[in-house]
PDB file of N, CA and C in Angstrom:
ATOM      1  N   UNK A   1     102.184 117.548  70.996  1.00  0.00           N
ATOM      2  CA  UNK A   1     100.982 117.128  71.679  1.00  0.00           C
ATOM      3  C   UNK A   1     101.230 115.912  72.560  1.00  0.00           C
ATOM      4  N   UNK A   2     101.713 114.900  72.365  1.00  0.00           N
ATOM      5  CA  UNK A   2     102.062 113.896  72.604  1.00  0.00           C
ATOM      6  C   UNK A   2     103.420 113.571  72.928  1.00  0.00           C
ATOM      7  N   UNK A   3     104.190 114.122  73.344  1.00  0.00           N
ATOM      8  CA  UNK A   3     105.324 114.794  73.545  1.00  0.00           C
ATOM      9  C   UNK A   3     105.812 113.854  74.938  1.00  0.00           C
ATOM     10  N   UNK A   4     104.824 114.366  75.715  1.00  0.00           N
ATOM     11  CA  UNK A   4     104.573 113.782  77.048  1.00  0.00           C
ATOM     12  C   UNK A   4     104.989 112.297  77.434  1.00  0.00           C
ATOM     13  N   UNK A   5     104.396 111.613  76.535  1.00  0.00           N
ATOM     14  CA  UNK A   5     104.086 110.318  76.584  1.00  0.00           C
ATOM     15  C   UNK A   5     105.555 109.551  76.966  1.00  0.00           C
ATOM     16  N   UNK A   6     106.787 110.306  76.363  1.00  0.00           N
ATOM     17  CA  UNK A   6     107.931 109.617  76.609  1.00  0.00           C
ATOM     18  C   UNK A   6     108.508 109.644  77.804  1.00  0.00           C
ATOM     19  N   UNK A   7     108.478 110.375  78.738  1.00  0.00           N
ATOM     20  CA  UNK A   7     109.169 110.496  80.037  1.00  0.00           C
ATOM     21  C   UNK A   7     108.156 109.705  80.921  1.00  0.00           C
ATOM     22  N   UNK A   8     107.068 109.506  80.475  1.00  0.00           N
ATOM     23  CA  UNK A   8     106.019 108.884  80.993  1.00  0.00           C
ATOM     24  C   UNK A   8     106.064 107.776  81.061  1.00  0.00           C
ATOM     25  N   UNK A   9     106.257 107.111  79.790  1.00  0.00           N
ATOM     26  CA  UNK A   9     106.408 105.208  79.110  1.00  0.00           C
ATOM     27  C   UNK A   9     108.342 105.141  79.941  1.00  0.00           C
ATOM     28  N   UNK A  10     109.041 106.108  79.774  1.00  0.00           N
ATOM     29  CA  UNK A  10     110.359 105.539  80.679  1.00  0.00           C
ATOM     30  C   UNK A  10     110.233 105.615  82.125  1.00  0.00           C
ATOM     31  N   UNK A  11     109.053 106.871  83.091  1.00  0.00           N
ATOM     32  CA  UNK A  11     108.526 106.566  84.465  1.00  0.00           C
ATOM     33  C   UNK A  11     107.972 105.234  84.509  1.00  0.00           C
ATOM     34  N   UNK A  12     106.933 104.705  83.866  1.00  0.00           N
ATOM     35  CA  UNK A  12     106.461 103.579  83.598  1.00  0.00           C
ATOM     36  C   UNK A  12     106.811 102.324  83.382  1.00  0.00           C
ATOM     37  N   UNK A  13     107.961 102.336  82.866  1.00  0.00           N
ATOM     38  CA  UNK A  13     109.223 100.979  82.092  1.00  0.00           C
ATOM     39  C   UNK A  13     109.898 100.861  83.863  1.00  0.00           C
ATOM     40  N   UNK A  14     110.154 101.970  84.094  1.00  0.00           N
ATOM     41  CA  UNK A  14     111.041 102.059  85.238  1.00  0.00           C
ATOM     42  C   UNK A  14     110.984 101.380  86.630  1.00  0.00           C
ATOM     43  N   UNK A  15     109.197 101.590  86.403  1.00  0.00           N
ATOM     44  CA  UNK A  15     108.452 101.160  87.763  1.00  0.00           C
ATOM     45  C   UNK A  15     108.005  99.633  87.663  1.00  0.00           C
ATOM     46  N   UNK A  16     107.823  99.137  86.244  1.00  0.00           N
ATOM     47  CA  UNK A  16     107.569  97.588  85.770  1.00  0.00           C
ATOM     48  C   UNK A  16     108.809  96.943  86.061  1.00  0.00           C
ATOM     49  N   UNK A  17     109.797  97.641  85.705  1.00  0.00           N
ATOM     50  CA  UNK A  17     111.356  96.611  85.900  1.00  0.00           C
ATOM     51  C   UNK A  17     111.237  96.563  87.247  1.00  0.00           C
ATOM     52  N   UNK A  18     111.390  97.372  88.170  1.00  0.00           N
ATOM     53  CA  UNK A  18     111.682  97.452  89.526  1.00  0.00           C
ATOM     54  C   UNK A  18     110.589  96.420  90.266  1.00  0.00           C
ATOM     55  N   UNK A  19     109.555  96.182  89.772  1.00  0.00           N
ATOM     56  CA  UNK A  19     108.397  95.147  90.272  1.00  0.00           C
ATOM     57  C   UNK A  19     108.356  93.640  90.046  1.00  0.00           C
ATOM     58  N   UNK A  20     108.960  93.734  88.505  1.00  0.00           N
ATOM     59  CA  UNK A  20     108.827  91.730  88.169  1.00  0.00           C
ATOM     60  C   UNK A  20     110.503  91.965  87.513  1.00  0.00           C
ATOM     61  N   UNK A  21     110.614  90.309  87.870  1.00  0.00           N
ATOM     62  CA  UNK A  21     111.890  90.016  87.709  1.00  0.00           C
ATOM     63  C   UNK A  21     112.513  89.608  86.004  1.00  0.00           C
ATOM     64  N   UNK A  22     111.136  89.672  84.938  1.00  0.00           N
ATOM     65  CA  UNK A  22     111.270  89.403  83.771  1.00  0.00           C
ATOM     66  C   UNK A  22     111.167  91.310  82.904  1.00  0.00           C
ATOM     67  N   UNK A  23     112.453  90.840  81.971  1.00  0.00           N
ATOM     68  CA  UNK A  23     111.961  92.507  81.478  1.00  0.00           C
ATOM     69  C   UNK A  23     110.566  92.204  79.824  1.00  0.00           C
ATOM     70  N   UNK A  24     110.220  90.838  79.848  1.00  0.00           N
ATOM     71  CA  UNK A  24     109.400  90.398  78.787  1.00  0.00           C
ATOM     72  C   UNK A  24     108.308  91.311  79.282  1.00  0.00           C
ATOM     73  N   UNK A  25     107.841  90.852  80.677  1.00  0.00           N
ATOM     74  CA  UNK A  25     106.889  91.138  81.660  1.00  0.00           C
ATOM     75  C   UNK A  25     106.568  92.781  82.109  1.00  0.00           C
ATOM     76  N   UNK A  26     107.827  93.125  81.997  1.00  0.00           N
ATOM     77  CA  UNK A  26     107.526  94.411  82.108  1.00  0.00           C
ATOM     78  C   UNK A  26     107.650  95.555  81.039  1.00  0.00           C
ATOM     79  N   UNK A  27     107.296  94.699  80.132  1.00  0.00           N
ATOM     80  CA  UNK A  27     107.480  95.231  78.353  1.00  0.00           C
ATOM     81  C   UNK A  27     106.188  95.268  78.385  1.00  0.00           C
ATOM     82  N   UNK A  28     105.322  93.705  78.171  1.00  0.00           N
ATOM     83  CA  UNK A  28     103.799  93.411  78.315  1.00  0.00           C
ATOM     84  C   UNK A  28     103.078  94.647  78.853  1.00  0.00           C
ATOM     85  N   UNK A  29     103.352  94.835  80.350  1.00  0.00           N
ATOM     86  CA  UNK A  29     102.791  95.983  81.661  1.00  0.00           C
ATOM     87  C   UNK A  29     102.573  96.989  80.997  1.00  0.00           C
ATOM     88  N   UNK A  30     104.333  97.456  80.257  1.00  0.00           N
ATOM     89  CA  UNK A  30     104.196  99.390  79.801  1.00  0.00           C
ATOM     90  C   UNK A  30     103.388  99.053  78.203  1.00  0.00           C
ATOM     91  N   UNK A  31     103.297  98.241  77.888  1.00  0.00           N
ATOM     92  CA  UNK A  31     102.395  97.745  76.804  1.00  0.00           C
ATOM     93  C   UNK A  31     100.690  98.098  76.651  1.00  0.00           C
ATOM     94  N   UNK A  32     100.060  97.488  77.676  1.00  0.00           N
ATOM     95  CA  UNK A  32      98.940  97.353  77.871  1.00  0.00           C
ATOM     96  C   UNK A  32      98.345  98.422  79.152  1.00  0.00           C
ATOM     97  N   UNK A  33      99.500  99.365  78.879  1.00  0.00           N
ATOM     98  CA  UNK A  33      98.829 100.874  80.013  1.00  0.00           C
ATOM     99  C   UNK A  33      99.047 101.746  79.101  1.00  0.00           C
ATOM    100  N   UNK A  34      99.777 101.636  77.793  1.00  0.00           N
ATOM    101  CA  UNK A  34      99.886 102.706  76.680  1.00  0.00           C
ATOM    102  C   UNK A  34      99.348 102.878  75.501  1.00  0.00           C
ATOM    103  N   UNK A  35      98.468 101.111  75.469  1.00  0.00           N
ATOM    104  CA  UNK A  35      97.405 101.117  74.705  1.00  0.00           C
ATOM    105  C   UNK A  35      96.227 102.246  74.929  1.00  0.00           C
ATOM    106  N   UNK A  36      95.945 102.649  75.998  1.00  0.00           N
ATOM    107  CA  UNK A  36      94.808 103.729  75.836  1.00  0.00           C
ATOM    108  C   UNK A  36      95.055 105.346  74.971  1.00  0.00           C
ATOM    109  N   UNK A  37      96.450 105.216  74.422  1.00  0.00           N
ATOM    110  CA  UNK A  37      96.761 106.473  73.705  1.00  0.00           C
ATOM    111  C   UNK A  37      96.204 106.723  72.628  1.00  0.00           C
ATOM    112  N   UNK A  38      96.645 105.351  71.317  1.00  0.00           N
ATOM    113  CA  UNK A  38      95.961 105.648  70.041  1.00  0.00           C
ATOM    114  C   UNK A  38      94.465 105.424  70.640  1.00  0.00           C
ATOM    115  N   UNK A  39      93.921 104.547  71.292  1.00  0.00           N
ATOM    116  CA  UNK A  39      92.981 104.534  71.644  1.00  0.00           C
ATOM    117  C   UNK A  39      91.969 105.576  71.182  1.00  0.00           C
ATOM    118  N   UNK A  40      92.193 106.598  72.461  1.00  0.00           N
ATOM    119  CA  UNK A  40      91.896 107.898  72.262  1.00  0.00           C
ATOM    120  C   UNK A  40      91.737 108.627  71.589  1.00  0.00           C
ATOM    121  N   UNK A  41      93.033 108.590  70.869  1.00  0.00           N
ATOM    122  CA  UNK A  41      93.000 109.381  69.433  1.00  0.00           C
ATOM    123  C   UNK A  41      92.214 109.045  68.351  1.00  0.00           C
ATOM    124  N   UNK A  42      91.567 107.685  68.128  1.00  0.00           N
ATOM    125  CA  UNK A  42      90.897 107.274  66.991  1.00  0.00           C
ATOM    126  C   UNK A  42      89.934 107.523  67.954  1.00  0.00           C
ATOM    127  N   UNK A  43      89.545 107.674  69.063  1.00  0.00           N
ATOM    128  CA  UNK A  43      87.460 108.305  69.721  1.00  0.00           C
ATOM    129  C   UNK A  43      87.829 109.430  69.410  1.00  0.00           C
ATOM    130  N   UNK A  44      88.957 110.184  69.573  1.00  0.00           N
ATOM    131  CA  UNK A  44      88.584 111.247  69.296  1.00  0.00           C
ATOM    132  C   UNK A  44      88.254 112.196  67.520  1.00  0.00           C
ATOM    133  N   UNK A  45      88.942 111.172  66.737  1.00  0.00           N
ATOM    134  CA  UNK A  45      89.002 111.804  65.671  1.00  0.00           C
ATOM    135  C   UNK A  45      87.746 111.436  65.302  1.00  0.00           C
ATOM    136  N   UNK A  46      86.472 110.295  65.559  1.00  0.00           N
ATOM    137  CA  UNK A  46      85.189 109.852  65.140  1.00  0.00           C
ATOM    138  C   UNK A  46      84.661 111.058  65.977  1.00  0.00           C
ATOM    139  N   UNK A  47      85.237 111.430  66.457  1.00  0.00           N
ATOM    140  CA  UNK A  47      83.910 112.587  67.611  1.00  0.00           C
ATOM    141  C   UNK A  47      84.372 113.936  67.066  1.00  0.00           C
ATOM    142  N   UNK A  48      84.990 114.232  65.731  1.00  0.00           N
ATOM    143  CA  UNK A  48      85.509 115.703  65.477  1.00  0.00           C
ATOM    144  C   UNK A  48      84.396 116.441  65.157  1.00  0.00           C
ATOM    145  N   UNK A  49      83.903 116.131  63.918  1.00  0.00           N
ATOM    146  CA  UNK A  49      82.271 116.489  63.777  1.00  0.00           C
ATOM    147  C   UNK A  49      81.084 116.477  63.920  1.00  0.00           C
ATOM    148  N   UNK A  50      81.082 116.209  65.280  1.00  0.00           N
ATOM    149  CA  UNK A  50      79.944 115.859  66.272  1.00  0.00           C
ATOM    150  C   UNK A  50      79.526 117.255  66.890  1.00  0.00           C
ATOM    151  N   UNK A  51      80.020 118.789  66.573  1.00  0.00           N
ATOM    152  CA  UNK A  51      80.116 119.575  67.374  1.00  0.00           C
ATOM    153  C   UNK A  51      79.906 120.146  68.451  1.00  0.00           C
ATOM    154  N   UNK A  52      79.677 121.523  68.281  1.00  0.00           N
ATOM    155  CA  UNK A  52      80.061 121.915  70.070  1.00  0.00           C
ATOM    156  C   UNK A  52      79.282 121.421  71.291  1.00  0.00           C
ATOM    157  N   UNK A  53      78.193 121.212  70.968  1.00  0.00           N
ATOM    158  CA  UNK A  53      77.049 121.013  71.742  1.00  0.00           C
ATOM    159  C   UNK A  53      77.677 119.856  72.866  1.00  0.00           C
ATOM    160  N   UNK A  54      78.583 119.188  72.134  1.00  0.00           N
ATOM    161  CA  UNK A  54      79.021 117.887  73.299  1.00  0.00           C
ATOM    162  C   UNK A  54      79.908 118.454  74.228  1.00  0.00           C
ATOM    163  N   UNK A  55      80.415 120.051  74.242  1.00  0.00           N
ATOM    164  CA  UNK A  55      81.902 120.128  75.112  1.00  0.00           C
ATOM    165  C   UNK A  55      80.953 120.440  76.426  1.00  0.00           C
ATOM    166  N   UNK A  56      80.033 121.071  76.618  1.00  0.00           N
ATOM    167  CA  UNK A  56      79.183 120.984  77.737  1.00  0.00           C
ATOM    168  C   UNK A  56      79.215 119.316  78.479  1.00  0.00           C
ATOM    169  N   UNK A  57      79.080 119.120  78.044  1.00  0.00           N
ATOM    170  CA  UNK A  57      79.012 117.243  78.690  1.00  0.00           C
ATOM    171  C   UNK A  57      80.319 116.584  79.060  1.00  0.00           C
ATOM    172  N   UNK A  58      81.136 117.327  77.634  1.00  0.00           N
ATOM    173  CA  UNK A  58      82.767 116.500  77.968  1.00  0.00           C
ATOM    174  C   UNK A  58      83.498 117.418  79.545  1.00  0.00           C
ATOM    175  N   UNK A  59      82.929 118.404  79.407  1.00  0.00           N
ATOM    176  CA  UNK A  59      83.978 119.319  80.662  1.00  0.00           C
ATOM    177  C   UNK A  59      83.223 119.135  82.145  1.00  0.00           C
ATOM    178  N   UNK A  60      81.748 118.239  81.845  1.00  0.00           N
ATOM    179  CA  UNK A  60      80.827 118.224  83.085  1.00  0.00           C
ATOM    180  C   UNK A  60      81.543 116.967  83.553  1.00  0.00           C
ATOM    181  N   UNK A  61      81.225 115.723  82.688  1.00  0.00           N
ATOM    182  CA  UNK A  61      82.043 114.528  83.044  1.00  0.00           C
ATOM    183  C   UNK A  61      83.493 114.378  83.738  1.00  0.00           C
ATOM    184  N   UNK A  62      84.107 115.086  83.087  1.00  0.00           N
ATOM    185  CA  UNK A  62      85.540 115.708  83.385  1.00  0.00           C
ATOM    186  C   UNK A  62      85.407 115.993  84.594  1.00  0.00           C
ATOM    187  N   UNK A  63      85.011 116.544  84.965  1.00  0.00           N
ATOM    188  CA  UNK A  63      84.869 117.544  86.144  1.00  0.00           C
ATOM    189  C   UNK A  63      83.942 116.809  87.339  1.00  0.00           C
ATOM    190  N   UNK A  64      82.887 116.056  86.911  1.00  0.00           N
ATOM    191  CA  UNK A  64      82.493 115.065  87.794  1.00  0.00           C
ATOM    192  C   UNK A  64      83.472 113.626  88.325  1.00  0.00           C
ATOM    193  N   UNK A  65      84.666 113.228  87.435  1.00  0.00           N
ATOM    194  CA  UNK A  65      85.750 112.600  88.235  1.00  0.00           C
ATOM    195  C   UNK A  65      86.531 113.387  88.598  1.00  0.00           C
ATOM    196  N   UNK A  66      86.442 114.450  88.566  1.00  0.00           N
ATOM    197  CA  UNK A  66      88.238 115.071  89.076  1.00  0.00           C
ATOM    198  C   UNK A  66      87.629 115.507  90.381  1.00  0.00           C
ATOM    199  N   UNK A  67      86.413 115.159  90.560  1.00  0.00           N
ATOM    200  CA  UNK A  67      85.632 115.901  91.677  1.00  0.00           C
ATOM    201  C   UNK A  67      85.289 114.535  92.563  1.00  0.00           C
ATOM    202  N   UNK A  68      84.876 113.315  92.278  1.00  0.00           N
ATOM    203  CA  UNK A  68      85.389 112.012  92.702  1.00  0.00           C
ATOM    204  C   UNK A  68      86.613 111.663  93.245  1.00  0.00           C
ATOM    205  N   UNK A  69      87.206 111.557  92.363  1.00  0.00           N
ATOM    206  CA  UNK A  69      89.159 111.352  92.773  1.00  0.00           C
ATOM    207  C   UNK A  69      89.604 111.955  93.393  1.00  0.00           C
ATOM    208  N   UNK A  70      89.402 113.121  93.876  1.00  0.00           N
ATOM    209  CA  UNK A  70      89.272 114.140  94.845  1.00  0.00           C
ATOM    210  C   UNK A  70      89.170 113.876  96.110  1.00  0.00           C
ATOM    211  N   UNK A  71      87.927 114.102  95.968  1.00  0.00           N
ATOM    212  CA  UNK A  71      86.706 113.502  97.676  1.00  0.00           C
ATOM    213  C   UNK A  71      87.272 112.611  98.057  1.00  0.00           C
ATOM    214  N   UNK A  72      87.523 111.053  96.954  1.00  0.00           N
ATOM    215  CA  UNK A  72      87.562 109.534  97.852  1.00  0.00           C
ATOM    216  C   UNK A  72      89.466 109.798  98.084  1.00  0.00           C
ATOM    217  N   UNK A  73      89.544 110.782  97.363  1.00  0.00           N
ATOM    218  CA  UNK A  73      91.251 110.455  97.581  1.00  0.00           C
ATOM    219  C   UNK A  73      91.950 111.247  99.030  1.00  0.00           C
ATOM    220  N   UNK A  74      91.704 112.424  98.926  1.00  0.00           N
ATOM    221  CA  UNK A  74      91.885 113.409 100.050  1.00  0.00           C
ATOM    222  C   UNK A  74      91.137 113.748 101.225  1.00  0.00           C
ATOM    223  N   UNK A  75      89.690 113.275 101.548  1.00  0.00           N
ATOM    224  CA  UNK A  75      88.937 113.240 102.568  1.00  0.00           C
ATOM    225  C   UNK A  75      88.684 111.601 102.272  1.00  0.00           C
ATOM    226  N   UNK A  76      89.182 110.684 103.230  1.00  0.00           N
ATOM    227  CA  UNK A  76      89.167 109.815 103.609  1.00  0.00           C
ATOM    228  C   UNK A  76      88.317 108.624 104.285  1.00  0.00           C
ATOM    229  N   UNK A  77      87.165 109.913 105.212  1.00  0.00           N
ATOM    230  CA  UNK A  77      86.156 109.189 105.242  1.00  0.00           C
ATOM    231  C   UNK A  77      85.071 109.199 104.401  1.00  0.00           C
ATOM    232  N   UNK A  78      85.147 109.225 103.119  1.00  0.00           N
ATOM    233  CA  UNK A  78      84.526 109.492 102.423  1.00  0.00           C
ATOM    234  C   UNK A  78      84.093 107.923 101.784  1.00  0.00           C
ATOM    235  N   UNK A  79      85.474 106.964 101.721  1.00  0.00           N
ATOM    236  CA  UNK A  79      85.623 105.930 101.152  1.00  0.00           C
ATOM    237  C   UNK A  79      84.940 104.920 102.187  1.00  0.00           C
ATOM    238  N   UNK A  80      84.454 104.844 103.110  1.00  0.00           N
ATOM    239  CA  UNK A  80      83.607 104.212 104.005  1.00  0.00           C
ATOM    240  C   UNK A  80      82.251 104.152 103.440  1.00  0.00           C
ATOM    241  N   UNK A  81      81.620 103.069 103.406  1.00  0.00           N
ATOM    242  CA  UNK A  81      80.147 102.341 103.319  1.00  0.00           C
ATOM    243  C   UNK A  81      79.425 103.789 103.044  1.00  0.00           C
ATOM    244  N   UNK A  82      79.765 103.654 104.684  1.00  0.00           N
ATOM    245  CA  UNK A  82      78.138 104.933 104.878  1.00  0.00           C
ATOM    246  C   UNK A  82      78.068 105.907 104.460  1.00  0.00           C
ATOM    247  N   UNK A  83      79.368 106.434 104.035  1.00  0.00           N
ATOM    248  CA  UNK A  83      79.378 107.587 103.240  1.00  0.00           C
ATOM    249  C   UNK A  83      79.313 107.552 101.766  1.00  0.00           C
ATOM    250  N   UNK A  84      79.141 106.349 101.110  1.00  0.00           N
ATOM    251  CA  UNK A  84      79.498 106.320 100.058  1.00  0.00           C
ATOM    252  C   UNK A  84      78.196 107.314  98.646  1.00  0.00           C
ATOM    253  N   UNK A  85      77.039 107.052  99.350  1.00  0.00           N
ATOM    254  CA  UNK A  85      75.866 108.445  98.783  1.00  0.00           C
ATOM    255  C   UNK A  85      76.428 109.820  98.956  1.00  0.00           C
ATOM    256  N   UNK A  86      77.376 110.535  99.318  1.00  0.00           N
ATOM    257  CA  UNK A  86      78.039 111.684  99.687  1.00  0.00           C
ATOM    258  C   UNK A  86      78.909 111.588  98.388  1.00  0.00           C
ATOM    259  N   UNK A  87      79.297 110.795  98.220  1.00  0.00           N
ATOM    260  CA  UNK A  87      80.735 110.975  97.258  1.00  0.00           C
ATOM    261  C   UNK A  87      80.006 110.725  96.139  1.00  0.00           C
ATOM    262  N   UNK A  88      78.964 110.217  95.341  1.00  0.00           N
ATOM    263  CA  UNK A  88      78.160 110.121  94.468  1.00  0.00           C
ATOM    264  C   UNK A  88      77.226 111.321  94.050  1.00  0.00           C
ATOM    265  N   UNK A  89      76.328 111.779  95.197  1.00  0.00           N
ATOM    266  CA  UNK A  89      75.710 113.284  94.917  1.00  0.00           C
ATOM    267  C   UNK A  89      76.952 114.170  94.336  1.00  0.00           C
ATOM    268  N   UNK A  90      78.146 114.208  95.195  1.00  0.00           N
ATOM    269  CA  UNK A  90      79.087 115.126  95.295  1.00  0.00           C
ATOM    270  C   UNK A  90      79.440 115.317  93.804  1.00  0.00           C
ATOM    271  N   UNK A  91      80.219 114.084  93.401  1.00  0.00           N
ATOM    272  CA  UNK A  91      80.204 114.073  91.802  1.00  0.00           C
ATOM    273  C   UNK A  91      78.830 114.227  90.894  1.00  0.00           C
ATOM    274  N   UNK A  92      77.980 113.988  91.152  1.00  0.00           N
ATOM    275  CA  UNK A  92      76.843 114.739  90.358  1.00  0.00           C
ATOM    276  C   UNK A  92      76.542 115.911  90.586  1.00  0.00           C
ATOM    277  N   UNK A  93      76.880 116.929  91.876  1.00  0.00           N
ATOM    278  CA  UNK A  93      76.944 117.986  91.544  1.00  0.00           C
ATOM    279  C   UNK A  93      77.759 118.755  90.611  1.00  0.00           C
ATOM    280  N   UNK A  94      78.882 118.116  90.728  1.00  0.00           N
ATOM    281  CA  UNK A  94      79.785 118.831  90.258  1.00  0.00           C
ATOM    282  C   UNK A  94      79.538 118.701  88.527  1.00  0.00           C
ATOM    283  N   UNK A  95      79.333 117.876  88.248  1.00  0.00           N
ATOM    284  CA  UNK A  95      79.144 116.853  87.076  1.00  0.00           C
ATOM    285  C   UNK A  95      78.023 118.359  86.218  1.00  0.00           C
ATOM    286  N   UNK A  96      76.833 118.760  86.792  1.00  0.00           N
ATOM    287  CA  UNK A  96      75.762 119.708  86.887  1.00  0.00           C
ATOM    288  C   UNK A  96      76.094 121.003  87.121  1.00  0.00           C
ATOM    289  N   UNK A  97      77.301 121.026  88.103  1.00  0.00           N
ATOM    290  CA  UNK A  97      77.638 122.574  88.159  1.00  0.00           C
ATOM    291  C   UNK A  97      78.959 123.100  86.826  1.00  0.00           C
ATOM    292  N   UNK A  98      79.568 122.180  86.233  1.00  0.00           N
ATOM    293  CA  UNK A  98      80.296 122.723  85.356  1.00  0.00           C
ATOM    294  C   UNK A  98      79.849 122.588  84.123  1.00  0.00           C
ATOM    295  N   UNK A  99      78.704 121.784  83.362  1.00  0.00           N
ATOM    296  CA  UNK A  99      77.646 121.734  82.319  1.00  0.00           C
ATOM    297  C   UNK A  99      76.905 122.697  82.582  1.00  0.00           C
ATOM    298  N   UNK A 100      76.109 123.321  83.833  1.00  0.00           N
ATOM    299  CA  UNK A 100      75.476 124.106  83.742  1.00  0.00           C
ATOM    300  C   UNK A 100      76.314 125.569  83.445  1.00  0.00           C
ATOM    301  N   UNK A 101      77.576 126.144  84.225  1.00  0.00           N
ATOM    302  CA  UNK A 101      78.446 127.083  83.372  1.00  0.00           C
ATOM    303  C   UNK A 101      79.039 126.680  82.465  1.00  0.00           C
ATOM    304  N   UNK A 102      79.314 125.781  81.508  1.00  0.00           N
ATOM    305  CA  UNK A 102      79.726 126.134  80.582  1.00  0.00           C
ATOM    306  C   UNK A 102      78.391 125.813  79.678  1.00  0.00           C
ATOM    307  N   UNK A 103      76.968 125.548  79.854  1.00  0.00           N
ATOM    308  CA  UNK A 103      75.801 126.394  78.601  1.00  0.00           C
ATOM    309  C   UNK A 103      75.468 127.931  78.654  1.00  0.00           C
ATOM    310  N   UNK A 104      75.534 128.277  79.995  1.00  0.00           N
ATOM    311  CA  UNK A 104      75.532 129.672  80.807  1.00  0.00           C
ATOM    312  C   UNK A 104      76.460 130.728  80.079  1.00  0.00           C
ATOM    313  N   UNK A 105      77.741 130.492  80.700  1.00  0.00           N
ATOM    314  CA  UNK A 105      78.692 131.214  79.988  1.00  0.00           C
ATOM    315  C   UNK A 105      79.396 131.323  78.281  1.00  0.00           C
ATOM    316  N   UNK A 106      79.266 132.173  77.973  1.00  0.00           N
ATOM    317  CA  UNK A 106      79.873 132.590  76.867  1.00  0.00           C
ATOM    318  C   UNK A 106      81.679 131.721  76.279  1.00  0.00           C
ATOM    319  N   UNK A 107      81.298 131.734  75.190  1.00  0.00           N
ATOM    320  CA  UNK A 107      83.169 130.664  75.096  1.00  0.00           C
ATOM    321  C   UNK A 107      83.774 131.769  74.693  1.00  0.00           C
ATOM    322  N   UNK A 108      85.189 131.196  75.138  1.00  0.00           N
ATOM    323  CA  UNK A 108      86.092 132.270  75.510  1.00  0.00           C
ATOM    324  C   UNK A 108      86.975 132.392  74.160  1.00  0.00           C
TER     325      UNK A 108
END
């Protein structure tokens, strides 16, 4: 499951050394960006028996940043002032359109 994490924390170690001239410093860095792992894992194990009713919300949310990070990342004028109500609806649609199929649709 977590498997991952190692080629990741040595991409990570890799990119801290190459930035500051202390390797204390760039111990600290891959330190306090790998804290969000157990993190996670202890929200997630308090949220085991909370059931299904929440995966509607978890895959809408989900899906309302990947639909953010998106927009402001790859259409460009998006990240401008005036547009910035565009990139907000945008993620609340999306946020609404993947909660609303997954209460809709059947689990697979």
């Amino acid at each position: 499951m977590g498997i991952h994490q190692i080629p990741d924390s040595f991409a990570a170690l890799s990119l801290a050394l190459g930035s500051t001239d202390s390797r204390k410093k760039a111990f600290y860095y891959v330190m306090a960006t790998a804290v969000d792992t157990p993190i996670g894992i202890g929200v997630g194990l308090l949220l085991v028996g909370l059931g299904g009713f929440m995966v509607p919300l978890g895959l809408g949310l989900s899906a309302g940043t990947f639909i953010y990070v998106s927009a402001s990342d790859l259409v460009p004028e998006l990240q401008h002032e005036a547009r910035s109500h565009l990139v907000v609806v945008s993620m609340a649609l999306g946020f609404l359109l993947v909660m609303g199929l997954s209460l809709l649709l059947p689990p697979v």
